[in-house]
Protein backbone atom coordinates (compact mmCIF):
# COMPACT_ATOMS: atom_id res chain seq x y z
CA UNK A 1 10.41 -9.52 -19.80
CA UNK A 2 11.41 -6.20 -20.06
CA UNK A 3 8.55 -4.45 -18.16
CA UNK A 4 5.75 -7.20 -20.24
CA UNK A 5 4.47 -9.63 -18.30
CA UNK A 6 5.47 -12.96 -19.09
CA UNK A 7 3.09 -16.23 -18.74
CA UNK A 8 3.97 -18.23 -16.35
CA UNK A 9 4.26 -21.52 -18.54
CA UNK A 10 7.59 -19.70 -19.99
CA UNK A 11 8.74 -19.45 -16.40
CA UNK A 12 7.47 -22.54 -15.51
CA UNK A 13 10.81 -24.58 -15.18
CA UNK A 14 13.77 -22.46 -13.86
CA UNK A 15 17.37 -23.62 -14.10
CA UNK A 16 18.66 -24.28 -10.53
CA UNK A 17 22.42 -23.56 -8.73
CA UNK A 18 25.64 -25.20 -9.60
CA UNK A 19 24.25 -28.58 -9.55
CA UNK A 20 21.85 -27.78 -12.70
CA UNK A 21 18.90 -28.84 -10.82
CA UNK A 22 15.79 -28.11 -12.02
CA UNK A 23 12.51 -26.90 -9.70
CA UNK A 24 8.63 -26.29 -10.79
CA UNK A 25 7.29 -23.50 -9.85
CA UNK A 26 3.89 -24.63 -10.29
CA UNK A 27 0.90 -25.07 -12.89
CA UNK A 28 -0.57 -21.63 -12.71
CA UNK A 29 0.20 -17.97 -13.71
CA UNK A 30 2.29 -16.82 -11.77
CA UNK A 31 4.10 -13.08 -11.62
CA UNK A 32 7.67 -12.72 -10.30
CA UNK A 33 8.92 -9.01 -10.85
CA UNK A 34 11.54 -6.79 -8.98
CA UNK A 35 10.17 -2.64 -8.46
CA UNK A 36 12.62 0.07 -7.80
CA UNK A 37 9.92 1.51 -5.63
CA UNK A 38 10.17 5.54 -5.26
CA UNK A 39 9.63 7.68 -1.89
CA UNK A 40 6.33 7.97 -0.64
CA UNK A 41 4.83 4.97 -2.46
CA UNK A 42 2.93 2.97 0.08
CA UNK A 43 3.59 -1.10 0.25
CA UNK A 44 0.05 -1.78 1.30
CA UNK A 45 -2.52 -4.07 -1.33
CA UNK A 46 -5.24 -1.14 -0.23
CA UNK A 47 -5.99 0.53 -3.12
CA UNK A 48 -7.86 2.65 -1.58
CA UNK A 49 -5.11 4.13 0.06
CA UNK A 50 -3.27 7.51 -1.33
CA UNK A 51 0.11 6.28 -3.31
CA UNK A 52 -0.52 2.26 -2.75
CA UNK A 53 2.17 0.10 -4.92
CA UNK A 54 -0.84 -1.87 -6.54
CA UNK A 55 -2.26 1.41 -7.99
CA UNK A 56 1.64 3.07 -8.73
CA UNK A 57 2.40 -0.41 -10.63
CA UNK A 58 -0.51 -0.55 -12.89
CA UNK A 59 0.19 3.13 -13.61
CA UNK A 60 3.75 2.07 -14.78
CA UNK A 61 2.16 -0.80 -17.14
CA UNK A 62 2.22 -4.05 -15.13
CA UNK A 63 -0.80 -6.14 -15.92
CA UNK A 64 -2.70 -8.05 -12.79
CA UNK A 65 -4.54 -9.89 -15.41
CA UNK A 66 -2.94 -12.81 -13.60
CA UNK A 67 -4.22 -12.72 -9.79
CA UNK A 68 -3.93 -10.42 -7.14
CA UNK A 69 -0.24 -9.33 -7.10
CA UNK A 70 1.00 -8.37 -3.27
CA UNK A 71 4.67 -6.64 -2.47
CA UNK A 72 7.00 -9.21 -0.53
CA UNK A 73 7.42 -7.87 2.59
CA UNK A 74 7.43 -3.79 2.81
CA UNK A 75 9.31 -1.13 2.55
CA UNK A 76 8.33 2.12 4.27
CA UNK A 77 7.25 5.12 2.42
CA UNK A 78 10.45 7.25 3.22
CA UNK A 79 12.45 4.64 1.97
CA UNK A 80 13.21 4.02 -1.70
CA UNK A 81 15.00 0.70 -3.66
CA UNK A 82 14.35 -2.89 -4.32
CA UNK A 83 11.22 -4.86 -3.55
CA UNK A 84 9.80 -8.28 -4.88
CA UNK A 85 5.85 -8.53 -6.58
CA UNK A 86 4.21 -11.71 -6.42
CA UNK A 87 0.76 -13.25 -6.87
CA UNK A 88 3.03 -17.23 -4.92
CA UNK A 89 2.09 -17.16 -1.40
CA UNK A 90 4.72 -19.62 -1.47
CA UNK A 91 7.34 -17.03 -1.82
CA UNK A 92 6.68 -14.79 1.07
CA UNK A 93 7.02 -18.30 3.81
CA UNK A 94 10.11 -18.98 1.47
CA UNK A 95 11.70 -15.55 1.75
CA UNK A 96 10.11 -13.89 5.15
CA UNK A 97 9.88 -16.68 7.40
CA UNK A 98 11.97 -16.89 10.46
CA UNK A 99 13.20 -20.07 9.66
CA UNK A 100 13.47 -18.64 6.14
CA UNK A 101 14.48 -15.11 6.27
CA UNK A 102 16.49 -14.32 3.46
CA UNK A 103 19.15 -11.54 3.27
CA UNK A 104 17.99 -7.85 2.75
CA UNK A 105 20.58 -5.14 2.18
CA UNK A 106 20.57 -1.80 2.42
CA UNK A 107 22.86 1.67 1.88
CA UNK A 108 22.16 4.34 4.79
CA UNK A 109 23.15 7.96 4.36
CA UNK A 110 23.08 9.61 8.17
CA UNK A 111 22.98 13.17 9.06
CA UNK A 112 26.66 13.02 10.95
CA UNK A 113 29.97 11.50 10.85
CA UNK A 114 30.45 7.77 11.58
CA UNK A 115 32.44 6.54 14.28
CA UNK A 116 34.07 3.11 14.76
CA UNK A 117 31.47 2.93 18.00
CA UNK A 118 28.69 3.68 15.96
CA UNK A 119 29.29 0.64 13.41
CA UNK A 120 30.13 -1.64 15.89
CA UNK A 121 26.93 -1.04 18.16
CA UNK A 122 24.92 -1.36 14.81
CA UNK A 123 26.89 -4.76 14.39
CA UNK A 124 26.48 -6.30 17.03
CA UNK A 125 22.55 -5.00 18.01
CA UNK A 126 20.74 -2.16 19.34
CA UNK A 127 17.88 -2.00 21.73
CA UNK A 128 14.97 -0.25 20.13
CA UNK A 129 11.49 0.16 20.98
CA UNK A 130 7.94 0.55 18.71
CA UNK A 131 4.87 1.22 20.81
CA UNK A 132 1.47 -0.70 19.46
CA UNK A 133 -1.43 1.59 19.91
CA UNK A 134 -5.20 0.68 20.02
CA UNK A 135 -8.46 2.41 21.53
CA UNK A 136 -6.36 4.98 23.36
CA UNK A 137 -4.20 2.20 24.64
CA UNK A 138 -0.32 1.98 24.02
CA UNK A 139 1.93 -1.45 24.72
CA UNK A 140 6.07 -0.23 24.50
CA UNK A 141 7.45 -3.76 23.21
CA UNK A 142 11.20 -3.42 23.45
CA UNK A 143 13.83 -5.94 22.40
CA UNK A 144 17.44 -5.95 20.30
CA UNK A 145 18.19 -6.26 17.20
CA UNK A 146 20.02 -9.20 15.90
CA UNK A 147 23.46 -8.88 14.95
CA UNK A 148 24.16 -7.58 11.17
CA UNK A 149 26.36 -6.98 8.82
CA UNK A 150 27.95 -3.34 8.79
CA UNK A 151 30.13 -1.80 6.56
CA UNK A 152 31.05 1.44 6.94
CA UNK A 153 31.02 3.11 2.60
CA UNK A 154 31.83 6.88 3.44
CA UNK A 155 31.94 9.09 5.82
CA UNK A 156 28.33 9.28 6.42
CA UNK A 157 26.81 6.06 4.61
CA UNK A 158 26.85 2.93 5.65
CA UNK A 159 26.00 -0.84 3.90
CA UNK A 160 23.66 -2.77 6.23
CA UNK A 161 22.28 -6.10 5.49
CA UNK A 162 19.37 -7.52 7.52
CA UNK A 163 17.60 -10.81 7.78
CA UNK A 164 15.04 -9.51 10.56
CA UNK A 165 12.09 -6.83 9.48
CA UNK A 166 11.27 -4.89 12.14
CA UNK A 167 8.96 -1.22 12.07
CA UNK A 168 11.14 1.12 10.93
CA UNK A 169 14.39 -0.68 12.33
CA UNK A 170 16.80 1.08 10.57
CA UNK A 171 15.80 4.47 11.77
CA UNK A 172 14.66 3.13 15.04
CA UNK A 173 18.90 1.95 15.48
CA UNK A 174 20.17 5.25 14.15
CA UNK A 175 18.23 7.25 16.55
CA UNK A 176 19.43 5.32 19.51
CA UNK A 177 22.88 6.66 18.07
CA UNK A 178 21.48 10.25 18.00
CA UNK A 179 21.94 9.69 14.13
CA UNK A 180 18.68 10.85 11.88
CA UNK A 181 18.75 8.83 8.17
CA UNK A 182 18.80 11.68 5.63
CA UNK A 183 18.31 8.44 2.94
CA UNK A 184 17.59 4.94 2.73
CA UNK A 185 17.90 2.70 -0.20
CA UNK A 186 17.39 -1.29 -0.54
CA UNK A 187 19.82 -2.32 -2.82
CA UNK A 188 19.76 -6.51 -3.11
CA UNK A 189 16.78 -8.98 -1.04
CA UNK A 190 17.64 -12.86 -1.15
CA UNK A 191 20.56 -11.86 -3.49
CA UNK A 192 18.56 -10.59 -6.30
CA UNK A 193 19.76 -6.86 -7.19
CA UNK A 194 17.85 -3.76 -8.04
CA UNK A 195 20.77 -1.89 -9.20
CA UNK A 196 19.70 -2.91 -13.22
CA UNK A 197 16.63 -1.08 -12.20
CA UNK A 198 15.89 3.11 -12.53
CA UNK A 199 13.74 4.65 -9.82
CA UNK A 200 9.86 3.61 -10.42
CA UNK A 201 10.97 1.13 -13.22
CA UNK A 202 10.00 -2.78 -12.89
CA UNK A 203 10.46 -6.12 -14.76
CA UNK A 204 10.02 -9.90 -14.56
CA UNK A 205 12.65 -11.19 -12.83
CA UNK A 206 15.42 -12.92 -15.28
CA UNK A 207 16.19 -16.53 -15.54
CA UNK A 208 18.99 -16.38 -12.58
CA UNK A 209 16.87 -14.49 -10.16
CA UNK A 210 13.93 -16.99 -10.71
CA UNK A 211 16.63 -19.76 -9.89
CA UNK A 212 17.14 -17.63 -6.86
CA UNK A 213 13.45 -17.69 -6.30
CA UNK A 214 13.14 -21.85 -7.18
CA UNK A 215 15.89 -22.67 -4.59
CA UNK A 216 14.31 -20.31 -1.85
CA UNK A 217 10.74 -22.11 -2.25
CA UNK A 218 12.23 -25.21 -2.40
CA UNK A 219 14.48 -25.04 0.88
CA UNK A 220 11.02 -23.92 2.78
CA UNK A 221 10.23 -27.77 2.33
CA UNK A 222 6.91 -27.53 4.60
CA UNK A 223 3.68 -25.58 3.11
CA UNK A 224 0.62 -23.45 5.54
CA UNK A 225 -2.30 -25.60 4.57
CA UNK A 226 -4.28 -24.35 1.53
CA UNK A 227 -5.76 -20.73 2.16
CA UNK A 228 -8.25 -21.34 -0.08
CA UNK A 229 -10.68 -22.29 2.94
CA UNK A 230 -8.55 -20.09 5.61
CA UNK A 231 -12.20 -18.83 6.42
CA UNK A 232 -13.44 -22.59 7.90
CA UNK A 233 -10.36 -23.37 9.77
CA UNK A 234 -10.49 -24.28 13.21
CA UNK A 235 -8.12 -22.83 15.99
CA UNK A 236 -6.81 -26.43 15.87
CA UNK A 237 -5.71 -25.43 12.24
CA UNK A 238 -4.66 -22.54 13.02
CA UNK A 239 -2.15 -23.97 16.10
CA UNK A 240 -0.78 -26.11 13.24
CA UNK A 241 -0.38 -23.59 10.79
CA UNK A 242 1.92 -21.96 13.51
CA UNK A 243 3.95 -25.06 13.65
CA UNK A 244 4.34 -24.59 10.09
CA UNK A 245 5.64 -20.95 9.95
CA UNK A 246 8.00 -21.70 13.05
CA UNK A 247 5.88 -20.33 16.08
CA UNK A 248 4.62 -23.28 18.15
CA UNK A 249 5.39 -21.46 21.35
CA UNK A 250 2.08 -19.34 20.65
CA UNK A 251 -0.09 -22.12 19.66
CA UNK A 252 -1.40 -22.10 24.18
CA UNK A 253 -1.92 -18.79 23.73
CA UNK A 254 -3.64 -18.45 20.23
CA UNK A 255 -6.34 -21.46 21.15
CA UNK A 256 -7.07 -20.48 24.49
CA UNK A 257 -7.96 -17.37 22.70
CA UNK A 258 -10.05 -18.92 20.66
CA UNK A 259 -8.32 -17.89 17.07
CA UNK A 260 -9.99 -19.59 14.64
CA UNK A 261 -9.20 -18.89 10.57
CA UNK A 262 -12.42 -16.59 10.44
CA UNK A 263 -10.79 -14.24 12.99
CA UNK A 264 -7.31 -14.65 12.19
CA UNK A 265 -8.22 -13.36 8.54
CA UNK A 266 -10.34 -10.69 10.00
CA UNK A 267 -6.80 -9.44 11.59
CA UNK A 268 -5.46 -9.46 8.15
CA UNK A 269 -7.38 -6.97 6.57
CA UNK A 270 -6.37 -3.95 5.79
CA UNK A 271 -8.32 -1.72 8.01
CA UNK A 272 -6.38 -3.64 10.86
CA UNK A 273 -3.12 -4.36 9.60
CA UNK A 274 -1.94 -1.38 11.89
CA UNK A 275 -3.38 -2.95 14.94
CA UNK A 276 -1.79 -6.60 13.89
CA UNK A 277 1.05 -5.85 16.49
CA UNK A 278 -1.34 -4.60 19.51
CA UNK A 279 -3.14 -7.67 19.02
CA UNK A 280 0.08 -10.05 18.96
CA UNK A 281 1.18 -8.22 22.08
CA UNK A 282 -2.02 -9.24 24.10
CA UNK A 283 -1.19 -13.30 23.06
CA UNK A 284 2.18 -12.88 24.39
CA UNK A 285 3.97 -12.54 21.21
CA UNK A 286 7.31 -10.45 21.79
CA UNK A 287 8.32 -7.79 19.30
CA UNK A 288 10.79 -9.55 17.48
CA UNK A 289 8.62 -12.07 16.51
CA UNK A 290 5.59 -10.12 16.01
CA UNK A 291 6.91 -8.53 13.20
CA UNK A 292 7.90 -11.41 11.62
CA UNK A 293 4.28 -13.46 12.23
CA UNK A 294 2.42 -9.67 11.48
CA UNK A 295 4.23 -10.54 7.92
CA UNK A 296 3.09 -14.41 7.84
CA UNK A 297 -0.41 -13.37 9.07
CA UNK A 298 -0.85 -10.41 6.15
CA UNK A 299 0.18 -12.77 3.26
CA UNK A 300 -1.83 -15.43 4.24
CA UNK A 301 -4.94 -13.58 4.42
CA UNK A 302 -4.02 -12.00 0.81
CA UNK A 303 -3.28 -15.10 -0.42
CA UNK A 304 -6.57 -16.49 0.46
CA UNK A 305 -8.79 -13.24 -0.83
């Protein structure tokens, strides 16, 4: 606690909600830790990349004596506030899952004044559009955000709280609005809070946020089969593994292209995580749930290296 890492047989047990349940967390070492994480740190496991979280969190003293640690979910470089560190698989397909997907809030200062219009088009969704981009080749995938939570703090910051991930969503909505985000800060993600935390300071999460973390595993009742041999699996597994994370509508499309585990972890590394969406887009997937299975796809390949 307190920026040390703590073994995971002191975590192992974590008290649960109101009913006093208790829920293991399992038999190994596991790290569960909250980063404030600054501008222009990058959420990728690259370390060969300029500004990577892996690198900027050993710098500030957390150990990975433990396993490969991995950031739960991202948050883009502009952006600044709360993310989750993990070396549980389990806890990304607890948190990030569609099924899943647990609460993520933000504060959003905007260059201009908010209007009534404004919050209530950010409420209720917003078309937006990424492109995917490959070879010289470009795919627009447009489709709307889900409705939200807005609430309007001054005159030019709102509260937003999201249970969707998409590229850049938050800026992608403002711009529709002719808005431009000067700042944007997570604040709380599945109800644990970074506001104990100082920019580019981390610790273990305490007792009540690993209850948080306990109950969130242990509503995600079904498990991806073991990663451990993600390499061997056949596009049979992999159709089932879909099933698993929520996506059977794919499953046609994934085994008539032949996706087997040795592939599907080949689109998991990092010198194609930026091409994830381009290939999604060719099976079919639509945007909305391409960022969602981009997310399911990258931690199951980490998980399994």
């Amino acid at each position: 606690m307190d920026g040390k890492e703590v073994p995971f047989e002191q975590l192992n047990v974590v008290e649960g909600g109101e009913g006093g349940d208790t829920e293991e967390l399992g038999s190994n070492q596991f790290v569960y830790a909250k980063f404030y994480k600054p501008k222009g740190v990058v959420c990728t496991t690259d370390e060969g990349t300029k500004n990577n979280i892996i690198t900027e969190l050993q710098r500030r003293g957390m150990s990975m004596s433990s396993g490969r640690c991995y950031p739960v979910g991202r948050l883009d470089k502009d952006s600044h506030g709360l993310i989750l560190i993990t070396n549980d698989g389990r806890l990304p397909n607890a948190s990030l899952r569609s099924k899943f997907s647990k609460e993520k809030v933000y504060e959003v200062e905007v260059n201009d004044d908010l209007t009534p219009t404004d919050i209530s088009r950010l409420s209720s969704g917003i078309v937006i559009t990424t492109v995917a981009q490959r070879d010289g080749r470009s795919k627009p995938l447009t489709a709307p955000t889900l409705p939200c939570e807005v609430e309007q703090l001054e005159r030019r910051v709102f509260k937003i709280t999201l249970k969707e991930g998409r590229n850049r969503q938050i800026r992608r909505m403002c711009k529709e609005l002719d808005l431009e985000v000067l700042d944007l800060k997570r604040v709380s993600f599945m109800g644990i809070s970074g506001s104990d935390l100082r920019v580019g300071e981390w610790s273990d999460l305490a007792a009540a946020e690993l209850s948080i973390v306990s109950s969130a595993i242990k509503s995600s009742s079904a498990a991806p089969p073991s990663p451990q041999r993600l390499r061997d699996w056949s596009t049979a597994e992999v159709a089932s593994w879909l099933d698993v994370v929520g996506y059977p509508q794919y499953k046609e499309s994934f085994m008539s292209s032949s996706i087997d585990g040795d592939r599907l972890l080949y689109l998991g590394t990092p010198d194609q995580v930026d091409h994830i969406s381009f290939h999604l887009a060719e099976l079919g997937v639509v945007e909305e749930d391409a960022v969602k299975l981009e997310g399911e796809i990258v931690a199951l390949c980490e998980e399994s290296c």
